[in-house]
PDB file of N, CA and C in Angstrom:
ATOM      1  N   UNK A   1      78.714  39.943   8.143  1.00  0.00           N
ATOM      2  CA  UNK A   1      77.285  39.644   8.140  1.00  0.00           C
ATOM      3  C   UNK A   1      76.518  40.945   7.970  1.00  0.00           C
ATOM      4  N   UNK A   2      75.655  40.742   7.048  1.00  0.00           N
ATOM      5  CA  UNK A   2      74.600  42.224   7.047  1.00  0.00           C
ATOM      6  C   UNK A   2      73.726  42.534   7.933  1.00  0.00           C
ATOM      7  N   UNK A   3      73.284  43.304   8.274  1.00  0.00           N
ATOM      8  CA  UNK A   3      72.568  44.472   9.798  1.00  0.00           C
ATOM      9  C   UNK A   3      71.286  43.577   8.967  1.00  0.00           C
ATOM     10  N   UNK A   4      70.741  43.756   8.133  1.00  0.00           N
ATOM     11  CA  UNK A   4      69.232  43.004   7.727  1.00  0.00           C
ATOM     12  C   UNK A   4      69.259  41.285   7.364  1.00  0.00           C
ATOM     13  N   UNK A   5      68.664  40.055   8.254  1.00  0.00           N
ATOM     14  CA  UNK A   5      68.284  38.790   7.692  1.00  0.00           C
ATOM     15  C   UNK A   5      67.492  38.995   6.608  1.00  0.00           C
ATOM     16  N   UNK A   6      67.734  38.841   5.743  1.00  0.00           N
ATOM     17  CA  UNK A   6      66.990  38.579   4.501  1.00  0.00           C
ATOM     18  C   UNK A   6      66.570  37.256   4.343  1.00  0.00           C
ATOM     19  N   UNK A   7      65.136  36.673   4.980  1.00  0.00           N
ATOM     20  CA  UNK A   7      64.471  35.744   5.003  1.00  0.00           C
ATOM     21  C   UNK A   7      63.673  35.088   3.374  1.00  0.00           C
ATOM     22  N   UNK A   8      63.246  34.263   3.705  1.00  0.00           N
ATOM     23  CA  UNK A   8      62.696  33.453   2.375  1.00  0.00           C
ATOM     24  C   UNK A   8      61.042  34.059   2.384  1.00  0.00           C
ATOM     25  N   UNK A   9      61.112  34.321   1.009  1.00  0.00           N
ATOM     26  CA  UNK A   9      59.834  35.267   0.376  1.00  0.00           C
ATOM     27  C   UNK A   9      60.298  37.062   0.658  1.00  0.00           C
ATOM     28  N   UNK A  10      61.819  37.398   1.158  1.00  0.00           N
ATOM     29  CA  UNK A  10      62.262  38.978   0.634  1.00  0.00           C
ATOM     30  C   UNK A  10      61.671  39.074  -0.503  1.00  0.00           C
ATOM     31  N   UNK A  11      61.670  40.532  -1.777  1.00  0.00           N
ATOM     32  CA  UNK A  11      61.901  40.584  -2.837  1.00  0.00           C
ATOM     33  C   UNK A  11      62.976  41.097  -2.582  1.00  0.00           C
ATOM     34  N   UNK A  12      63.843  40.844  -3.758  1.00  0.00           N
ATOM     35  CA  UNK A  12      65.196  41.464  -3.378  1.00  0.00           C
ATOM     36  C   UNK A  12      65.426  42.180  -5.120  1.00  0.00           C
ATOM     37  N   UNK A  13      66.457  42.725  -5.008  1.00  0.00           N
ATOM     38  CA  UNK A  13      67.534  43.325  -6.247  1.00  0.00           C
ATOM     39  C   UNK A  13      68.895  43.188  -5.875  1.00  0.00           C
ATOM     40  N   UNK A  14      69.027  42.568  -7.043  1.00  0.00           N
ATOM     41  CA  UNK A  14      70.828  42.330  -6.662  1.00  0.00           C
ATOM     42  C   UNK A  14      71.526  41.889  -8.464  1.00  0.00           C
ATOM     43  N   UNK A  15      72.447  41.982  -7.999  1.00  0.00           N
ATOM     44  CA  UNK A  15      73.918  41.501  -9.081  1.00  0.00           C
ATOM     45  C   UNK A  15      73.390  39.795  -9.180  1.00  0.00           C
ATOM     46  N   UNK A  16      72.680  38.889 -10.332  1.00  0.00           N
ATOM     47  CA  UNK A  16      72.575  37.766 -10.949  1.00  0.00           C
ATOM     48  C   UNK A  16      72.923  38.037 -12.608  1.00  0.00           C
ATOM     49  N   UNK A  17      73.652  36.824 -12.350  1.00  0.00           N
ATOM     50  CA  UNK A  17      73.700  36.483 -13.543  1.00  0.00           C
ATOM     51  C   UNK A  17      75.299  37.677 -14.465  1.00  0.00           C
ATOM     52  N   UNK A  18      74.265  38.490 -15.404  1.00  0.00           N
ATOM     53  CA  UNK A  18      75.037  39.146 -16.258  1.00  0.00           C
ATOM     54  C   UNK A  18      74.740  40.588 -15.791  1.00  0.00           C
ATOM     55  N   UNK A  19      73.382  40.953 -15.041  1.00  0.00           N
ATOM     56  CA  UNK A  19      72.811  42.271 -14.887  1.00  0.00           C
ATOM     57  C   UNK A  19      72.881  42.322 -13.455  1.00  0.00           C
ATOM     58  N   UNK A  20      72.875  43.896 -13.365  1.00  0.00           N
ATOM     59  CA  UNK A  20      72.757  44.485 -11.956  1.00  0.00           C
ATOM     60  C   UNK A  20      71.689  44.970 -11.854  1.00  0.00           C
ATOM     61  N   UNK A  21      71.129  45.241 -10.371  1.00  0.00           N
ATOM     62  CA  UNK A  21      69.349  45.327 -10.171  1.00  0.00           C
ATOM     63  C   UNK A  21      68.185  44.458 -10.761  1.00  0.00           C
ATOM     64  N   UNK A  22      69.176  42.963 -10.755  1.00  0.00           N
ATOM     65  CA  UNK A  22      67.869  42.389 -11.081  1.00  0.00           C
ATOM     66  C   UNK A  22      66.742  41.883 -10.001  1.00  0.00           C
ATOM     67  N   UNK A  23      65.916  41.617 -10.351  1.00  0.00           N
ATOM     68  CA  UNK A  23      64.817  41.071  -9.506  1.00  0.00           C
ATOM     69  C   UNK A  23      64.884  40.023  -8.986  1.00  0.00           C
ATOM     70  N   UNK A  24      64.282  39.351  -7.633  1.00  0.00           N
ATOM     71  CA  UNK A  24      64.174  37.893  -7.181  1.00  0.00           C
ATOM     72  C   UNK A  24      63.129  37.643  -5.940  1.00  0.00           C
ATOM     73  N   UNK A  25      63.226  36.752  -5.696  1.00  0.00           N
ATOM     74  CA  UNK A  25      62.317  36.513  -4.455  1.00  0.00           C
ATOM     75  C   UNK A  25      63.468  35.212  -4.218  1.00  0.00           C
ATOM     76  N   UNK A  26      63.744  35.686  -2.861  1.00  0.00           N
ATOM     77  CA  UNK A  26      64.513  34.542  -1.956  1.00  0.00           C
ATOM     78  C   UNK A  26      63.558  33.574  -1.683  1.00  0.00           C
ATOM     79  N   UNK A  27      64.086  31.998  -1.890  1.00  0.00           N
ATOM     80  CA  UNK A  27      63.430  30.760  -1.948  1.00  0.00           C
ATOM     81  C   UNK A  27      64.096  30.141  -0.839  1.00  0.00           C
ATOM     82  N   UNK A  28      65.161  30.524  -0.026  1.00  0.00           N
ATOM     83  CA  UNK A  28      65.584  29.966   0.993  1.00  0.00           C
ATOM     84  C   UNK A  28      67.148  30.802   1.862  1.00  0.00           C
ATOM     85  N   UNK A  29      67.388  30.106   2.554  1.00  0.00           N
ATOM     86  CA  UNK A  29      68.101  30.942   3.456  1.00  0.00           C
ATOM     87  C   UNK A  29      68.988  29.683   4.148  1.00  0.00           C
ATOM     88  N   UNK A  30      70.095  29.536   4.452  1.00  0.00           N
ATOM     89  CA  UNK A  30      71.177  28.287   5.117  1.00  0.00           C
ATOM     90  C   UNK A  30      72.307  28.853   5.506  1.00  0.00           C
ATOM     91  N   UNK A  31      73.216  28.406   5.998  1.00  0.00           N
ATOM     92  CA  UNK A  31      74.841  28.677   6.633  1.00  0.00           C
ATOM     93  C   UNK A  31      75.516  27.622   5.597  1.00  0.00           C
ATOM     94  N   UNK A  32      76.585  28.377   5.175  1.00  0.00           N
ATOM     95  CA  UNK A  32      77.861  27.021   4.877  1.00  0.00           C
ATOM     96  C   UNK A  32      78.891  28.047   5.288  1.00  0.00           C
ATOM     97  N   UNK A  33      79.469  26.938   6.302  1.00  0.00           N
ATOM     98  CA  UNK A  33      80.665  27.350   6.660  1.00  0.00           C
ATOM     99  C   UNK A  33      80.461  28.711   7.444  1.00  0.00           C
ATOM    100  N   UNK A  34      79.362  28.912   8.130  1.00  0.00           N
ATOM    101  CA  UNK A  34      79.505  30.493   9.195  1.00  0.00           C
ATOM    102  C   UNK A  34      79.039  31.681   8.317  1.00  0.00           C
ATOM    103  N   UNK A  35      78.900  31.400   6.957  1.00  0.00           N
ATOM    104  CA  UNK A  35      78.926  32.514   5.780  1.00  0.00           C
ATOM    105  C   UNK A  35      76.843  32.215   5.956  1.00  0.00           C
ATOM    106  N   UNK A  36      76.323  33.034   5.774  1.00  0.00           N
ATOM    107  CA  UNK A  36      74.909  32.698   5.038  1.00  0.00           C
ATOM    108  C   UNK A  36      74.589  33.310   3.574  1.00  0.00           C
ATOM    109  N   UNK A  37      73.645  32.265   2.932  1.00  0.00           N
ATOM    110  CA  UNK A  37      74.029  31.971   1.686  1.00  0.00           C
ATOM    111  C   UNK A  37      72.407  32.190   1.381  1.00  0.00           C
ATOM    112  N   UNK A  38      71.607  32.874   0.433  1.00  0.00           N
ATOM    113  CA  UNK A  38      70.167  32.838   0.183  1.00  0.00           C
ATOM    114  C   UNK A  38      70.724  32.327  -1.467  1.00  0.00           C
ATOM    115  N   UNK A  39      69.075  31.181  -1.881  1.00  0.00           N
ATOM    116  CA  UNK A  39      69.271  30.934  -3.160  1.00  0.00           C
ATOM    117  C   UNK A  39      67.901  31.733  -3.122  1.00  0.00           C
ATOM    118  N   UNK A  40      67.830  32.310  -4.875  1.00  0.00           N
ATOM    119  CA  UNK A  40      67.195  33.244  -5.484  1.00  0.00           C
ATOM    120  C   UNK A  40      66.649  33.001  -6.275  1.00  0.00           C
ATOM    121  N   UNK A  41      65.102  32.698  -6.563  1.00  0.00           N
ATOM    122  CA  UNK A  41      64.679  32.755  -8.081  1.00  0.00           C
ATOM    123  C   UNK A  41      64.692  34.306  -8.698  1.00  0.00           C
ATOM    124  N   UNK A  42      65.743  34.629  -9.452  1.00  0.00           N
ATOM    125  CA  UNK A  42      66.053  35.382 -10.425  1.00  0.00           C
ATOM    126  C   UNK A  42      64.745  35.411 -11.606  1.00  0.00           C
ATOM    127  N   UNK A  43      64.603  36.725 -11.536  1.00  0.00           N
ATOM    128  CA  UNK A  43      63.312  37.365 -13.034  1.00  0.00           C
ATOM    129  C   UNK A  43      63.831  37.579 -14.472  1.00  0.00           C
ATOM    130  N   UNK A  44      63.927  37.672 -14.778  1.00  0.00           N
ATOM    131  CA  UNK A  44      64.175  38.329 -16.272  1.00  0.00           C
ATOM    132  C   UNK A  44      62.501  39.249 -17.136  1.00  0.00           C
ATOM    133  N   UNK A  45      63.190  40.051 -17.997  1.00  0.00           N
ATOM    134  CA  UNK A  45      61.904  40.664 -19.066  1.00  0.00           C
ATOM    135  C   UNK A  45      61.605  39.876 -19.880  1.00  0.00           C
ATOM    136  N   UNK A  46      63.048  38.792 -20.171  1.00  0.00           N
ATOM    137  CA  UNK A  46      62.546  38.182 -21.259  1.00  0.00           C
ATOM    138  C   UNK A  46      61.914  36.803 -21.484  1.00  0.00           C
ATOM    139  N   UNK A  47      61.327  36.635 -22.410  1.00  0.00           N
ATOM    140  CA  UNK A  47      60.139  35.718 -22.414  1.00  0.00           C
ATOM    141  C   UNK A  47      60.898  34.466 -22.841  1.00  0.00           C
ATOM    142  N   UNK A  48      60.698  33.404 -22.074  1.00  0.00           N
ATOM    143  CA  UNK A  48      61.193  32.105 -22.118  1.00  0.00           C
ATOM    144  C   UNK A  48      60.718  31.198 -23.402  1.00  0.00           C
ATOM    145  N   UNK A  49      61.302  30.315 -24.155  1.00  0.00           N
ATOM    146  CA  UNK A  49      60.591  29.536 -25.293  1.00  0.00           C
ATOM    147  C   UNK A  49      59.193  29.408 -24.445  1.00  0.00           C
ATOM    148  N   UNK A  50      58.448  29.331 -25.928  1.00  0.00           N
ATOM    149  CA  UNK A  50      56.985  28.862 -25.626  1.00  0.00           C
ATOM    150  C   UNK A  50      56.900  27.289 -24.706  1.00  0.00           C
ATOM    151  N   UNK A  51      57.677  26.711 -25.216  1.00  0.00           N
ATOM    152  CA  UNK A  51      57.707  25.016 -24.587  1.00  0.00           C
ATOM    153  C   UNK A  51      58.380  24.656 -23.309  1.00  0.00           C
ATOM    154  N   UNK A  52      58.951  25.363 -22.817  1.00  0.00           N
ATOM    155  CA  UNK A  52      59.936  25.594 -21.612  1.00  0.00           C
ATOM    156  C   UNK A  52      59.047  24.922 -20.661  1.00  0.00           C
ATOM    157  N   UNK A  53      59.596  23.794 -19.871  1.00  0.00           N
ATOM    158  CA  UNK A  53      59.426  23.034 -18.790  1.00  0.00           C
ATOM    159  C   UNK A  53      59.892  23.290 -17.661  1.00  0.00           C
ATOM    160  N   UNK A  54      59.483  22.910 -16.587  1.00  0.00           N
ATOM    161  CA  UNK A  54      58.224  23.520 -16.432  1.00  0.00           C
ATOM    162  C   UNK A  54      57.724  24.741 -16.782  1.00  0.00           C
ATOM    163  N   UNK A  55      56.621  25.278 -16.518  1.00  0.00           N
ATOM    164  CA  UNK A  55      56.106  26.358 -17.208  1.00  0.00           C
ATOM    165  C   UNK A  55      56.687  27.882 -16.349  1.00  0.00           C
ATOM    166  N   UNK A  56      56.583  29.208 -16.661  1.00  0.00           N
ATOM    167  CA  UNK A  56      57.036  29.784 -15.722  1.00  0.00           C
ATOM    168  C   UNK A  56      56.174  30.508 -14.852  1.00  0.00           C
ATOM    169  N   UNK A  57      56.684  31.318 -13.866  1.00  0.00           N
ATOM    170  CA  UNK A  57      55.264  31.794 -12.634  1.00  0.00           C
ATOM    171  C   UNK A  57      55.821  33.310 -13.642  1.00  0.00           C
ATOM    172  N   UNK A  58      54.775  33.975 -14.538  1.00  0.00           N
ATOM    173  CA  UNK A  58      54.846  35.187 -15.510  1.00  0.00           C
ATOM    174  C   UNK A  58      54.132  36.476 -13.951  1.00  0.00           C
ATOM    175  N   UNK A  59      54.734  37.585 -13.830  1.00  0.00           N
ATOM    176  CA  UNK A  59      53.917  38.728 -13.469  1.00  0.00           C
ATOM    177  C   UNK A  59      54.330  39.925 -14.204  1.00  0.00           C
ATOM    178  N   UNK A  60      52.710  40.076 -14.456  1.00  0.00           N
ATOM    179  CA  UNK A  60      52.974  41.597 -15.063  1.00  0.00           C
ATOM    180  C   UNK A  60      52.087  42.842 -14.324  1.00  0.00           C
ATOM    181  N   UNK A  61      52.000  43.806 -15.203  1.00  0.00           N
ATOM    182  CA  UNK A  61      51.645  45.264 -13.875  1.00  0.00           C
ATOM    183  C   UNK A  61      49.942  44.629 -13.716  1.00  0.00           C
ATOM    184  N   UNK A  62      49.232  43.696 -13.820  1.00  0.00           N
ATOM    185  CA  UNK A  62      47.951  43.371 -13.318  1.00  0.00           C
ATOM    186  C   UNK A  62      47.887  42.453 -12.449  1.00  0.00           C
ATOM    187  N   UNK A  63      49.161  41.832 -12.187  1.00  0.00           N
ATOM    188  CA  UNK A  63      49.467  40.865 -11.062  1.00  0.00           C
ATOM    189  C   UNK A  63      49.279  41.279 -10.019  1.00  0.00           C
ATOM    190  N   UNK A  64      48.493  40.718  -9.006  1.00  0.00           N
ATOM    191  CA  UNK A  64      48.602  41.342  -7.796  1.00  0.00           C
ATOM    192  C   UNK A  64      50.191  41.450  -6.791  1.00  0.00           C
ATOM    193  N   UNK A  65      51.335  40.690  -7.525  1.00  0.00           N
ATOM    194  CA  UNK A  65      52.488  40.396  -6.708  1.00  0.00           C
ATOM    195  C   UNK A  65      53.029  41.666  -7.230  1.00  0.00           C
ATOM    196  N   UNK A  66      53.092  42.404  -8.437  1.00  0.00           N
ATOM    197  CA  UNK A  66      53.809  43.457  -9.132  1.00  0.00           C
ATOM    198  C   UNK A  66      54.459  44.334  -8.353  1.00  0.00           C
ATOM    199  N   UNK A  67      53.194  45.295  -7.559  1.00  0.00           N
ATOM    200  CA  UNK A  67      54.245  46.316  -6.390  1.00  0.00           C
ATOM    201  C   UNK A  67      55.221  45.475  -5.651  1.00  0.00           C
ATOM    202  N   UNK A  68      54.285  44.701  -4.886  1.00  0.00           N
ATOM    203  CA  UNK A  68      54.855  43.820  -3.735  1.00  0.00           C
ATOM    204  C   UNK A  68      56.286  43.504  -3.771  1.00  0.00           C
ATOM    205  N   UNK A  69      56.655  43.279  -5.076  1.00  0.00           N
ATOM    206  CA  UNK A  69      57.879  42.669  -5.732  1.00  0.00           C
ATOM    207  C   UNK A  69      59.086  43.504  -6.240  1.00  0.00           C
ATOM    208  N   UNK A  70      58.195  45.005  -6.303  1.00  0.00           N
ATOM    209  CA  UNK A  70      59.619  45.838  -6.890  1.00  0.00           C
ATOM    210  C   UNK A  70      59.829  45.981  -8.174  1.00  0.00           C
ATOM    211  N   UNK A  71      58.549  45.366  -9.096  1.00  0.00           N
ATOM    212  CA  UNK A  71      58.985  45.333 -10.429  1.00  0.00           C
ATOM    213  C   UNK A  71      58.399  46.456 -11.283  1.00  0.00           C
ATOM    214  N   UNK A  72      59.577  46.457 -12.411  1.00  0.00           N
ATOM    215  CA  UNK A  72      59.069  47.690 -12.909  1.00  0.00           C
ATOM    216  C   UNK A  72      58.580  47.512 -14.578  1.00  0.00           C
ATOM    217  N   UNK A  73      58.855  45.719 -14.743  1.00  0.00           N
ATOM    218  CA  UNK A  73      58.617  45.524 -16.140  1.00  0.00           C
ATOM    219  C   UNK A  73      58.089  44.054 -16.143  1.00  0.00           C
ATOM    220  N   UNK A  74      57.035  43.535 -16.737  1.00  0.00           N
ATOM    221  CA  UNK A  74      56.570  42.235 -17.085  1.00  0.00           C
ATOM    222  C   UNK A  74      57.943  41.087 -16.496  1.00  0.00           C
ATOM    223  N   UNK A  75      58.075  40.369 -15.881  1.00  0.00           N
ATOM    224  CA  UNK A  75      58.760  39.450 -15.368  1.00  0.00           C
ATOM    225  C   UNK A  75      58.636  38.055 -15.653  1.00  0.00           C
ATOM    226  N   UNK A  76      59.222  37.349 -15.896  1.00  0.00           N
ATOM    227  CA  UNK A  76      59.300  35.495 -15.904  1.00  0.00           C
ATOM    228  C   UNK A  76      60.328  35.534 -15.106  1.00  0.00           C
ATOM    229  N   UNK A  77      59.621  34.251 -14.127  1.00  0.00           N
ATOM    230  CA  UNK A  77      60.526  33.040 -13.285  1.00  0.00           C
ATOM    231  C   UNK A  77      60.516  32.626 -13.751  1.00  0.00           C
ATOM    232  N   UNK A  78      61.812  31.544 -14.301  1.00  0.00           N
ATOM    233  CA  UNK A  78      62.012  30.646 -14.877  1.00  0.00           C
ATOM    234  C   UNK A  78      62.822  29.289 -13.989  1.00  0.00           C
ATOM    235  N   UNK A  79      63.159  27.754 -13.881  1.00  0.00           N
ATOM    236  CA  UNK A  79      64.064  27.339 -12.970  1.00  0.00           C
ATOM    237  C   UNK A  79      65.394  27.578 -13.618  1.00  0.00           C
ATOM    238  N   UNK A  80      65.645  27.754 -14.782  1.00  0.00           N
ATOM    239  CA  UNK A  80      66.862  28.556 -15.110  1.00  0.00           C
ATOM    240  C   UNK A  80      67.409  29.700 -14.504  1.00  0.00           C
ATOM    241  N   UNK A  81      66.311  30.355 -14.050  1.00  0.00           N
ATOM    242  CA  UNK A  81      67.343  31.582 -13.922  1.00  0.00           C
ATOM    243  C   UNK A  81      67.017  31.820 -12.106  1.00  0.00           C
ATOM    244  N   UNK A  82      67.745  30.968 -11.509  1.00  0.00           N
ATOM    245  CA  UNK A  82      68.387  30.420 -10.339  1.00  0.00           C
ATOM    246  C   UNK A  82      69.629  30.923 -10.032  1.00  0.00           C
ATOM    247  N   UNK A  83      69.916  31.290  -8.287  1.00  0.00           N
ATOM    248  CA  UNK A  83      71.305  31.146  -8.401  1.00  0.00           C
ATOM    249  C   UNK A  83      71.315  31.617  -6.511  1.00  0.00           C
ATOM    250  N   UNK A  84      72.835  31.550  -6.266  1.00  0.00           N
ATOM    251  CA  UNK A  84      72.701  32.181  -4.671  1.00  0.00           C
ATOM    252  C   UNK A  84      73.385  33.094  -5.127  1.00  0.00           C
ATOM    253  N   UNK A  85      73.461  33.597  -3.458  1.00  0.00           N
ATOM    254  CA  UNK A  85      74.550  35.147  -3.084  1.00  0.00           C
ATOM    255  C   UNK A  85      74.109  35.030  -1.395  1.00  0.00           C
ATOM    256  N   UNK A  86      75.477  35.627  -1.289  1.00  0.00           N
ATOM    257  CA  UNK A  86      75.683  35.367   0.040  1.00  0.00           C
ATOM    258  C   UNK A  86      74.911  36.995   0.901  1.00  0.00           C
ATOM    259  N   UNK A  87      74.561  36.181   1.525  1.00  0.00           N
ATOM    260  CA  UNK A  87      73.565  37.501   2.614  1.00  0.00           C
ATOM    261  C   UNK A  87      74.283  38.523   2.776  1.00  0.00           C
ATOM    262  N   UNK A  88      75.170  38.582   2.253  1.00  0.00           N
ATOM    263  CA  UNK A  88      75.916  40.188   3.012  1.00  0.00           C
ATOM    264  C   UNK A  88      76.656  40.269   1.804  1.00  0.00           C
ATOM    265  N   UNK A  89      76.321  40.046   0.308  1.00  0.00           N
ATOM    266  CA  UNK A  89      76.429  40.748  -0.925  1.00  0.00           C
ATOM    267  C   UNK A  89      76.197  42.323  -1.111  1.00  0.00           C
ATOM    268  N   UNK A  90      77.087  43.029  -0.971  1.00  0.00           N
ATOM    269  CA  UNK A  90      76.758  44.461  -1.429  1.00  0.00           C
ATOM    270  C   UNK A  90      76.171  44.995  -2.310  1.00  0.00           C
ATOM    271  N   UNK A  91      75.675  43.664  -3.477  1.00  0.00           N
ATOM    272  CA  UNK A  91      74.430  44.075  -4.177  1.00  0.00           C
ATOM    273  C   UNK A  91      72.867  43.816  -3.809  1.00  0.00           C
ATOM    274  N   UNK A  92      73.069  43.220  -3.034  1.00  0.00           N
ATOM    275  CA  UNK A  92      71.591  42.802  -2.688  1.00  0.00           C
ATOM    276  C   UNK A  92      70.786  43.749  -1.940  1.00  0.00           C
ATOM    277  N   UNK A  93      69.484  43.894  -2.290  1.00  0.00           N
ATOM    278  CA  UNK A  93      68.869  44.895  -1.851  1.00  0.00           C
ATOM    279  C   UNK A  93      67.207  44.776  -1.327  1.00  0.00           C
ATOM    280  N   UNK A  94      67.137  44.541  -0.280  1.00  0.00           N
ATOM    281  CA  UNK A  94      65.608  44.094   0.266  1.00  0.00           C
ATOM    282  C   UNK A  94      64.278  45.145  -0.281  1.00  0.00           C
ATOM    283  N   UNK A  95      63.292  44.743  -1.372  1.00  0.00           N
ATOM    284  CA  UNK A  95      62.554  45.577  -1.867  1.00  0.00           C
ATOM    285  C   UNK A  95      61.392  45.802  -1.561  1.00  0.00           C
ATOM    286  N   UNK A  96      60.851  44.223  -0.895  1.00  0.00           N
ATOM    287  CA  UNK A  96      59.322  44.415  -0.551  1.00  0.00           C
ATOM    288  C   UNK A  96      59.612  42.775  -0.180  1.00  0.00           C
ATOM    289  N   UNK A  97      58.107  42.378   0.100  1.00  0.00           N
ATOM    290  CA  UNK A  97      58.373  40.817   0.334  1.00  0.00           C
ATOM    291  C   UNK A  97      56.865  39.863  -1.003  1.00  0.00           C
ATOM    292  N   UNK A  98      57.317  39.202  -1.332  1.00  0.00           N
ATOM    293  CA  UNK A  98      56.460  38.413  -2.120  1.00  0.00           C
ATOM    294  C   UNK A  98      55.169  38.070  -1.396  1.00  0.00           C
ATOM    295  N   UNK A  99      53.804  37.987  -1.870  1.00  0.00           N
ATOM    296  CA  UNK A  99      52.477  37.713  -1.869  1.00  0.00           C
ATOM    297  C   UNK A  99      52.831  35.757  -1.260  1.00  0.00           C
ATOM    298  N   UNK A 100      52.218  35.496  -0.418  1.00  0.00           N
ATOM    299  CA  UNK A 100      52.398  33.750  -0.174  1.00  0.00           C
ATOM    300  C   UNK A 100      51.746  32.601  -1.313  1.00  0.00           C
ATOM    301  N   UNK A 101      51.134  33.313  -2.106  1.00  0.00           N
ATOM    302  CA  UNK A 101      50.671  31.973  -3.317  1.00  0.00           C
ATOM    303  C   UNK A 101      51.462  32.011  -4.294  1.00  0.00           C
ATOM    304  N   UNK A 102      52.251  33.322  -4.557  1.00  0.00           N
ATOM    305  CA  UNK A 102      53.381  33.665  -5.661  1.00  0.00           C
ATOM    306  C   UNK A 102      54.391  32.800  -4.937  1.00  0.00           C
ATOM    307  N   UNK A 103      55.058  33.057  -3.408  1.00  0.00           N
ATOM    308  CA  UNK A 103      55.818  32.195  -3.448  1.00  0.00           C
ATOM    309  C   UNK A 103      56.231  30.515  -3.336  1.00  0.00           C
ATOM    310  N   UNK A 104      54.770  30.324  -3.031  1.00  0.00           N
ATOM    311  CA  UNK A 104      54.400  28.988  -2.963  1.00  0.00           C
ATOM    312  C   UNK A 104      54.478  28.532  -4.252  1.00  0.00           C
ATOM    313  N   UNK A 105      53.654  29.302  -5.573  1.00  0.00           N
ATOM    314  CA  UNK A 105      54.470  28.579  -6.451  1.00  0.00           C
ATOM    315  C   UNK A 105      55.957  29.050  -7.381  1.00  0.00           C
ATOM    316  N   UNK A 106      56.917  29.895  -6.918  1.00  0.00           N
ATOM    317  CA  UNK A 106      57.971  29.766  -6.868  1.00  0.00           C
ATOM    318  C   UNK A 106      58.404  28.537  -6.385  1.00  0.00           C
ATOM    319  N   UNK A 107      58.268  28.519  -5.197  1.00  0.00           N
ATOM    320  CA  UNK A 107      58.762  27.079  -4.498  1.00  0.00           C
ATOM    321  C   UNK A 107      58.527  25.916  -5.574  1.00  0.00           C
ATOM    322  N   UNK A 108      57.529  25.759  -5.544  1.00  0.00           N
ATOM    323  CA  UNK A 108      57.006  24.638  -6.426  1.00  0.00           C
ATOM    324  C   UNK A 108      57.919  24.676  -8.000  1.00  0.00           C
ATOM    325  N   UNK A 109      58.129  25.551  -8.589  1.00  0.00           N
ATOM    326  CA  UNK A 109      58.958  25.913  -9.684  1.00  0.00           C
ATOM    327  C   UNK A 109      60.356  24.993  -9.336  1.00  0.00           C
ATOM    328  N   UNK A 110      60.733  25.135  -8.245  1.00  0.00           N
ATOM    329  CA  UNK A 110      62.090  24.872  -7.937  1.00  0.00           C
ATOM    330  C   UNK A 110      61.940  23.287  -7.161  1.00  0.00           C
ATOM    331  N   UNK A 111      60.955  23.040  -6.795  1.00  0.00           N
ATOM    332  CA  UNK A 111      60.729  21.567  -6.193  1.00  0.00           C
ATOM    333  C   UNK A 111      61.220  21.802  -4.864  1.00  0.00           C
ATOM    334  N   UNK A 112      61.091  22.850  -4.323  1.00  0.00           N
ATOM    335  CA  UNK A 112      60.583  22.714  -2.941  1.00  0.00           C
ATOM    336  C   UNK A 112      59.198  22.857  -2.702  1.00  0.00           C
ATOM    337  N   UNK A 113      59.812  22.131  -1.358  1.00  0.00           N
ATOM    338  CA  UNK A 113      58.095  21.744  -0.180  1.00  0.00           C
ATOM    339  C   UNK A 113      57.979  22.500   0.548  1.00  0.00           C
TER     340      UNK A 113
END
C-alpha cells in the first residue's frame, strides 16, 4: 500500500495507456480484494474527432484547471481514454488536485453521480 491515499479529484501522472507521465484526475477510489484500485480519466494532446460523443471536458493554458492539474500542454478528456491502476503503482504520481466544476464534469463524462 502507498504512504499517500490518493483520493477522487487527485491530479495525478502516471503510466496509461501507451505513455508514461500522462495526465489524469482520479474519478474514484474502491478495494478489490484488499488491493486499492483508483479509475482515472486519462488526458491526451490529442484532439478527439470533431463528432465524438459525448463531447470532451478540453483544458488549455486559459483554463482555470491548467496549473491545478499539472498540465503542460492543451489536454482532452475523453470517455475513451479511461482506465485504473492500483494505488500503490510506482508510476503514479500526485500533482495537484482538480478545480470541483472540472471534476464534476469529468464525472458527468463518465456517468457518474
Amino acid at each position: 500500500m502507498s504512504a499517500i491515499v490518493i483520493s477522487a479529484g487527485a491530479a495525478i501522472r502516471a503510466y496509461g495507456g501507451t505513455k508514461d507521465n500522462r495526465p489524469g484526475v482520479v474519478l474514484r477510489r474502491h478495494p478489490i480484494d484488499g488491493v486499492w484500485w483508483v479509475f482515472v480519466a486519462f488526458g491526451t494532446s490529442q484532439p478527439p474527432p470533431v463528432d465524438v460523443e459525448p463531447p470532451p471536458v478540453f483544458v488549455d493554458r486559459s483554463h482555470h484547471a491548467f496549473a491545478s492539474l499539472g498540465l503542460d500542454k492543451p489536454t482532452w478528456f475523453t470517455r475513451r481514454g479511461a482506465g485504473r491502476l492500483r494505488e500503490d503503482d510506482p508510476s503514479l504520481r500526485h500533482v495537484g488536485t482538480c478545480p470541483p466544476d472540472v471534476l464534476v464534469a469529468l464525472r458527468q463524462l463518465f456517468g457518474f453521480t
